[in-house]
Protein backbone atom coordinates (compact mmCIF):
# COMPACT_ATOMS: atom_id res chain seq x y z
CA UNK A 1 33.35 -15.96 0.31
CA UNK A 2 34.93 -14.66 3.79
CA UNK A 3 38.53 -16.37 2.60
CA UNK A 4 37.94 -14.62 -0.57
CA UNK A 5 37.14 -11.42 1.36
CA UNK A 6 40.03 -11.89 3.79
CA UNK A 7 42.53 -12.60 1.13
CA UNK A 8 41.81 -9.11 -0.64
CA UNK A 9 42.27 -6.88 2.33
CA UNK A 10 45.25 -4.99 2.87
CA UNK A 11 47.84 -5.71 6.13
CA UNK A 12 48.14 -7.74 9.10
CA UNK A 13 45.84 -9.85 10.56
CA UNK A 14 44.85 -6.97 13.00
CA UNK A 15 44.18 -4.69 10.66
CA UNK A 16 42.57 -7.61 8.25
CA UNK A 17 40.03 -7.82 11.04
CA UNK A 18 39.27 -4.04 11.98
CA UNK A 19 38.44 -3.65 8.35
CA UNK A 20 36.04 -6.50 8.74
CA UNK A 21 34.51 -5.46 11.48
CA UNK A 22 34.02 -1.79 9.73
CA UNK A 23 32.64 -3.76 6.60
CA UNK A 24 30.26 -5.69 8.94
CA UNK A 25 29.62 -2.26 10.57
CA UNK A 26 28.77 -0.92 7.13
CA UNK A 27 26.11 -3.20 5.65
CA UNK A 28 24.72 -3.54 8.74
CA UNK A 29 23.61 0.07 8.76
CA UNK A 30 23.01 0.19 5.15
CA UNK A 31 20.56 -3.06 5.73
CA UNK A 32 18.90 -1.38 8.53
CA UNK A 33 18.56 2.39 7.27
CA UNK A 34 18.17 2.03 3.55
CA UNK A 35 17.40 -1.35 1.98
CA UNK A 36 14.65 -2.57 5.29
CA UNK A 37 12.90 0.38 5.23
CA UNK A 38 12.63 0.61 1.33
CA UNK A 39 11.14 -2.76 1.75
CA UNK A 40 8.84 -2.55 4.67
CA UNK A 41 5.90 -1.07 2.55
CA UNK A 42 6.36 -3.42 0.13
CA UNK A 43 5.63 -6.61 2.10
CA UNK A 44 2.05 -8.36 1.83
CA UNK A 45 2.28 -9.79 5.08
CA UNK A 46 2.45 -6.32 6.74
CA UNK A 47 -0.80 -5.28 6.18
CA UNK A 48 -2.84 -7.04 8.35
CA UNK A 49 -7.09 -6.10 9.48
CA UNK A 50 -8.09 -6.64 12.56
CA UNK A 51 -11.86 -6.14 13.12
CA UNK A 52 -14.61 -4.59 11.23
């Protein structure tokens, strides 16, 4: 998948990996911002009773 990924960008191998690290970049934040918290509530194991 990465060769796949690598083979389809434009330029040199610098500019190959700046737009990797931008596409990392990218889904990180849409992981953490949109799809996580969408999916927080969701989880059974979250909601957890302590006591009475």
């Amino acid at each position: 998948m990465y060769v796949w990924i690598w083979h389809h960008l434009p330029g040199n191998a610098w500019w190959k990996a700046l737009q990797s690290l931008v596409l990392v970049a990218a889904v990180s934040a849409l992981l953490l911002f949109v799809i996580f918290p969408w999916l927080e509530p969701r989880l059974w194991f979250t909601k957890v009773t302590v006591g009475d």
